[in-house]
Protein backbone atom coordinates (compact mmCIF):
# COMPACT_ATOMS: atom_id res chain seq x y z
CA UNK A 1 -10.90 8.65 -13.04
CA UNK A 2 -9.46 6.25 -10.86
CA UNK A 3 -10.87 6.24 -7.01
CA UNK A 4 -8.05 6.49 -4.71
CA UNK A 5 -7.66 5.46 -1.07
CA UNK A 6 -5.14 6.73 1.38
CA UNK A 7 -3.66 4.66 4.60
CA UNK A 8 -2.67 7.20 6.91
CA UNK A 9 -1.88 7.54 10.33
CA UNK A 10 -4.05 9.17 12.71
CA UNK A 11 -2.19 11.08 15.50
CA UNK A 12 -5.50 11.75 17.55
CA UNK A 13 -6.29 7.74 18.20
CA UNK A 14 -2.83 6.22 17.23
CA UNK A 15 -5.04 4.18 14.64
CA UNK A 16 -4.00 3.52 11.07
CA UNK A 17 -7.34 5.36 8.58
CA UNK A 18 -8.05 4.14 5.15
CA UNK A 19 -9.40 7.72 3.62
CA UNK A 20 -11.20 7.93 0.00
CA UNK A 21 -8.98 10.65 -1.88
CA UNK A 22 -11.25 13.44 -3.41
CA UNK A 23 -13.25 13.93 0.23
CA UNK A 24 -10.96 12.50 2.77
CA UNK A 25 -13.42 10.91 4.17
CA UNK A 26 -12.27 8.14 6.76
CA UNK A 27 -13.71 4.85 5.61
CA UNK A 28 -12.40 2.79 8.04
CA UNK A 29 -9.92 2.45 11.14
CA UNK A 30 -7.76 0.13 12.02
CA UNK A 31 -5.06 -0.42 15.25
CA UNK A 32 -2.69 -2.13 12.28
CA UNK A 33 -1.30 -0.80 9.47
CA UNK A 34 -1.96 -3.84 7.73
CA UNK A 35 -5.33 -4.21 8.35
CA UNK A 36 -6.00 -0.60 7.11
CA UNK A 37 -4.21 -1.86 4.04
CA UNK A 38 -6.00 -5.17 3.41
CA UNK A 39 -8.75 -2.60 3.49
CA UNK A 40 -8.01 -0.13 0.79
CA UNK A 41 -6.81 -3.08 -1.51
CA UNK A 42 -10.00 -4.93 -1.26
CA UNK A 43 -12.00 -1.12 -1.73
CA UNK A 44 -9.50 -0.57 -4.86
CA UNK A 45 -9.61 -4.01 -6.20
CA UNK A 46 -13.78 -3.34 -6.05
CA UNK A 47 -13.40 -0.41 -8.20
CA UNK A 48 -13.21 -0.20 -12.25
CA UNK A 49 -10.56 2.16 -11.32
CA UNK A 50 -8.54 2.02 -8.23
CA UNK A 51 -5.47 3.11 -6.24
CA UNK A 52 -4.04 2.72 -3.27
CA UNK A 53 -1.42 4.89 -1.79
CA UNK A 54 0.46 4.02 1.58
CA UNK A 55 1.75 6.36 3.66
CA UNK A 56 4.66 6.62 6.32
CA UNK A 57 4.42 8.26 9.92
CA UNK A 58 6.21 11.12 8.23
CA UNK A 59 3.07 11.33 6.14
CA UNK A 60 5.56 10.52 2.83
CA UNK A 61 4.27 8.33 0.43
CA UNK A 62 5.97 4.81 0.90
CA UNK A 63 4.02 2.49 -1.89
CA UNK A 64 1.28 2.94 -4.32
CA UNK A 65 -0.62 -0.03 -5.75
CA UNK A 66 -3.34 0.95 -9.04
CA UNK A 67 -5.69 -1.94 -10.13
CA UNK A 68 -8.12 -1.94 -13.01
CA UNK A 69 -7.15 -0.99 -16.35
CA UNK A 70 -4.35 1.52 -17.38
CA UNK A 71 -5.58 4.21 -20.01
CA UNK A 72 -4.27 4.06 -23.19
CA UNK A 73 -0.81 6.25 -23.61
CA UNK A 74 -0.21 7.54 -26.92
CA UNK A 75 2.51 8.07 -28.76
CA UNK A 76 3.25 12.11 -30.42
């Protein structure tokens, strides 16, 4: 199971969140999107299993980073 982490915008304070994905939990917040990035990359990168996923004022998905081993895929 990888741990994933959201970057979100937060309409309430204008702020960019970094959220963990199963609880949505806000982790940190951040006036910058980038700094709410740097964020979740450096949470990911700490993780066996990480991913990041970066998302647009529209709330759309714009990139998704994944760090830590791939599983195996396996061929039928």
């Amino acid at each position: 199971m990888r741990n994933v982490f959201h970057v979100v915008t937060n309409r309430l304070t204008d702020n960019w969140d970094v959220k963990e994905g199963k609880s949505g939990v806000i982790l940190a917040s951040y006036n910058l999107k980038t700094e709410a990035i740097n964020r979740a990359v450096s949470l990911a990168k700490s993780s066996q299993l990480g991913q990041v996923k970066i998302h647009g004022l529209d709330g759309k998905i714009q990139n998704e980073w994944t760090y830590g081993k791939d599983p195996k895929r396996y061929i039928s």
